[in-house]
Protein backbone atom coordinates (compact mmCIF):
# COMPACT_ATOMS: atom_id res chain seq x y z
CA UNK A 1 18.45 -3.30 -20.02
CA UNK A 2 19.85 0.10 -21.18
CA UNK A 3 19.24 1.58 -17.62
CA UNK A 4 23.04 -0.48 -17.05
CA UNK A 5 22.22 -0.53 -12.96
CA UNK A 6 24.68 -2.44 -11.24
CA UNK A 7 21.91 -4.65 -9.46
CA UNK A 8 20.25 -5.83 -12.56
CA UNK A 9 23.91 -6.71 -13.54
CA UNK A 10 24.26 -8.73 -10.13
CA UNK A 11 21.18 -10.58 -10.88
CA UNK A 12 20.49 -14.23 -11.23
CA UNK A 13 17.88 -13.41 -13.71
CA UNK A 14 15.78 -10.44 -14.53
CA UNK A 15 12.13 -10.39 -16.66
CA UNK A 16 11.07 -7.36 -18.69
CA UNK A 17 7.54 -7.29 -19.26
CA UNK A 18 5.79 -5.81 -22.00
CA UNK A 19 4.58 -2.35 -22.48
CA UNK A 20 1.15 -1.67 -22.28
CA UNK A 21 -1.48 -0.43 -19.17
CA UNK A 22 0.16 -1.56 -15.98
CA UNK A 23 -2.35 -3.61 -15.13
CA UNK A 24 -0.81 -6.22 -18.06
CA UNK A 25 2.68 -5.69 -16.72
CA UNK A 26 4.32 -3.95 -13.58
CA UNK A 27 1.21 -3.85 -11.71
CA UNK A 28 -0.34 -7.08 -11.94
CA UNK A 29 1.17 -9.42 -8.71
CA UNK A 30 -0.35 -12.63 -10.31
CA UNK A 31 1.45 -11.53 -13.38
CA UNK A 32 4.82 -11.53 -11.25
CA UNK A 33 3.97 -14.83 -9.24
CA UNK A 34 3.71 -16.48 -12.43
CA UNK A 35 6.44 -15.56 -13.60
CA UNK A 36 8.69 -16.25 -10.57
CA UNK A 37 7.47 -19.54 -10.21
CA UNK A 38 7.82 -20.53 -13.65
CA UNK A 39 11.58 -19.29 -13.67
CA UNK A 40 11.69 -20.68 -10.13
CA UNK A 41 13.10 -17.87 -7.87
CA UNK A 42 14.03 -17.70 -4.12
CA UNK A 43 12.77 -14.27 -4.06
CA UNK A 44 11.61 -11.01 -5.83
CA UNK A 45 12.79 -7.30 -6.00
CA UNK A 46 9.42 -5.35 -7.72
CA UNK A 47 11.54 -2.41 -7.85
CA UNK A 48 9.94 0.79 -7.24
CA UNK A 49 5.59 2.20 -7.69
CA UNK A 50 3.40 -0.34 -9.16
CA UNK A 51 2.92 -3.88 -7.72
CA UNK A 52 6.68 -3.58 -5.24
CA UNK A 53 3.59 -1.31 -3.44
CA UNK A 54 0.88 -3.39 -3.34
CA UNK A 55 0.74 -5.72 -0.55
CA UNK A 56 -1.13 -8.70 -2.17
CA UNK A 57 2.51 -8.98 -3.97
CA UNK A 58 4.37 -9.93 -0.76
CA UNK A 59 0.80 -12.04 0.64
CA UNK A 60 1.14 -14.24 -2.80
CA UNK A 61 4.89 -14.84 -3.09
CA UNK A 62 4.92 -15.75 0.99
CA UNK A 63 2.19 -18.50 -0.11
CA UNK A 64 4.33 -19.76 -3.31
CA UNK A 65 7.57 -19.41 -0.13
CA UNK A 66 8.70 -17.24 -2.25
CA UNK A 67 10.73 -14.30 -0.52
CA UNK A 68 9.86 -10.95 -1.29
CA UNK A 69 12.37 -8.17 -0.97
CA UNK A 70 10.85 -5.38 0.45
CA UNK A 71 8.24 -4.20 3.43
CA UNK A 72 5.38 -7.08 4.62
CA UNK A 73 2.23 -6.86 3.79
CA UNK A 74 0.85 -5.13 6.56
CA UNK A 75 3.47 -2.59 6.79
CA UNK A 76 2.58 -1.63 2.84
CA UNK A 77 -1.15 -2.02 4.14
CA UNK A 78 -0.33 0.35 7.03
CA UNK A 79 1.53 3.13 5.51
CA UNK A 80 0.01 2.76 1.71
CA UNK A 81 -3.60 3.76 2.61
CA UNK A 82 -4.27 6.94 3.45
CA UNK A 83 -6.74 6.57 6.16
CA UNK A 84 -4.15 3.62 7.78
CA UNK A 85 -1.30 5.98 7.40
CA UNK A 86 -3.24 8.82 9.11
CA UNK A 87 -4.24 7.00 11.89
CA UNK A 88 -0.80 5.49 12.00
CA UNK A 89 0.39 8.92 11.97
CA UNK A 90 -2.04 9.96 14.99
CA UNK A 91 -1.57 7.69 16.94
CA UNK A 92 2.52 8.56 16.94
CA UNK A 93 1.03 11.94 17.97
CA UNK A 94 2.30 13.30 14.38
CA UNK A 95 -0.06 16.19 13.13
CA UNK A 96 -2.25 15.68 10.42
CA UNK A 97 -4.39 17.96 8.19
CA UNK A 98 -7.92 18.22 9.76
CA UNK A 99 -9.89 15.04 8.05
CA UNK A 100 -12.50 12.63 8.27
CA UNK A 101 -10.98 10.43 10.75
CA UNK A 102 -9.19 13.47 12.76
CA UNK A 103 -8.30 12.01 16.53
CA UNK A 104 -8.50 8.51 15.35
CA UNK A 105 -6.20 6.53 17.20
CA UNK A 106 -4.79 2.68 17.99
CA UNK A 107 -5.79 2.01 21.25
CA UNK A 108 -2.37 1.61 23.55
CA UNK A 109 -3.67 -1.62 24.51
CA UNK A 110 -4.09 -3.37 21.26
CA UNK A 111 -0.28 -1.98 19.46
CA UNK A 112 3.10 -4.35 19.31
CA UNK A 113 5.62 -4.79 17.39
CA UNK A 114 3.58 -5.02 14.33
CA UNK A 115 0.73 -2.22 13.98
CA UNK A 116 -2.53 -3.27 13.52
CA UNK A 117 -5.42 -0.55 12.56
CA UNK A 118 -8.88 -3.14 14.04
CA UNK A 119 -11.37 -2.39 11.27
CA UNK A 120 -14.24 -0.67 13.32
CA UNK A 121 -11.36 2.10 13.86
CA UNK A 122 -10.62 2.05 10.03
CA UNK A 123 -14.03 2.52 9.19
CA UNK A 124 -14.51 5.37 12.01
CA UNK A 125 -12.33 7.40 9.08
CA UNK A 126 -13.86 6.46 6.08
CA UNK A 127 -16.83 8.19 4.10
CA UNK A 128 -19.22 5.98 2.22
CA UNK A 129 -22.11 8.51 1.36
CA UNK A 130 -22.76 12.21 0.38
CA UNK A 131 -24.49 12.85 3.53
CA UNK A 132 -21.24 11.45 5.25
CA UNK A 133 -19.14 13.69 3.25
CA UNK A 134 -20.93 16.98 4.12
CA UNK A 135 -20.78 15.95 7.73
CA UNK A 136 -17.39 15.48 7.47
CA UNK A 137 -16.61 18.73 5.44
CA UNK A 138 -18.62 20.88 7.48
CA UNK A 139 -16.78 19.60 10.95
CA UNK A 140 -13.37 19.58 8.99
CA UNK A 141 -14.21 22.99 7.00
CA UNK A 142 -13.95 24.45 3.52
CA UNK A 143 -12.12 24.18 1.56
CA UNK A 144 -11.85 20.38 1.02
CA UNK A 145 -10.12 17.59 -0.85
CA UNK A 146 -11.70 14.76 -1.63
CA UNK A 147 -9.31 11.70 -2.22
CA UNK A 148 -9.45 8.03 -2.53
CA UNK A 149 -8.31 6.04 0.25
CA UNK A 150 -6.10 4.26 -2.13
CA UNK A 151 -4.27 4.23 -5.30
CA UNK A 152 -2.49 6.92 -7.26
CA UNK A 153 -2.74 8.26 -10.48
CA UNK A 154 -5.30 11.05 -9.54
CA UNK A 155 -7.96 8.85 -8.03
């Protein structure tokens, strides 16, 4: 690689994938269980954006007992959705922007070590209709931002 990084240079192996829509390369996690199991590999580094931030990457390789190097799934799940992160965020008592879910918190009886958002709560934040939305916007105020719960690239 031209990049020259001293951790490629320590590696055991590394795969480049071809160019193209990321969904054919540094996005897709079957893509990069494939591959690690074809090689075979004790574990995988997805480097930064892309699949190293979707948590089916770390669910699939734990399967395969394959070691992934980097957060567990539900911490990615957790802190990679918005509405998870917010209410994550809440329920630390950190301030958030006024939004659908505003107040939502994890009930002191049901956190641990590992942070689980119950889905009723997760829904409580979520808007699935216009009429929803309005509701929301009109309690929150204008102006608004609508944004996926989700995903980057502008969605």
């Amino acid at each position: 690689l031209k990049a020259n990084a001293e951790f490629i240079r320590l590696a055991d192996n590394y795969i480049t994938v071809p160019g193209g829509s990321n969904n054919h390369n540094y996005a897709n996690v079957e893509l990069i269980l494939d591959i690690a199991k074809r090689i075979p590999v004790q574990g995988v580094w997805a480097g930064w954006g892309h699949a190293s931030e979707n948590p089916k990457l770390p669910e699939l390789l734990h399967k395969h007992d394959i070691k992934f190097l980097g957060p567990p799934a539900h911490a990615m799940w957790s802190l990679g959705d918005k509405i998870a992160s917010s209410i994550v965020a809440q329920t630390a008592n950190i301030p958030t922007l006024p939004w659908s879910g505003l107040g939502l918190k994890i009930n002191e009886t049901k956190r641990g070590k590992h942070i689980h958002i119950p889905k009723d709560l997760f829904e409580k934040g979520c808007v699935h209709t216009v009429q929803q939305g309005l509701k929301s916007a009109e309690k929150i105020g204008y102006p608004v931002i609508i944004k996926a719960s989700e995903g980057g690239g502008g969605k």
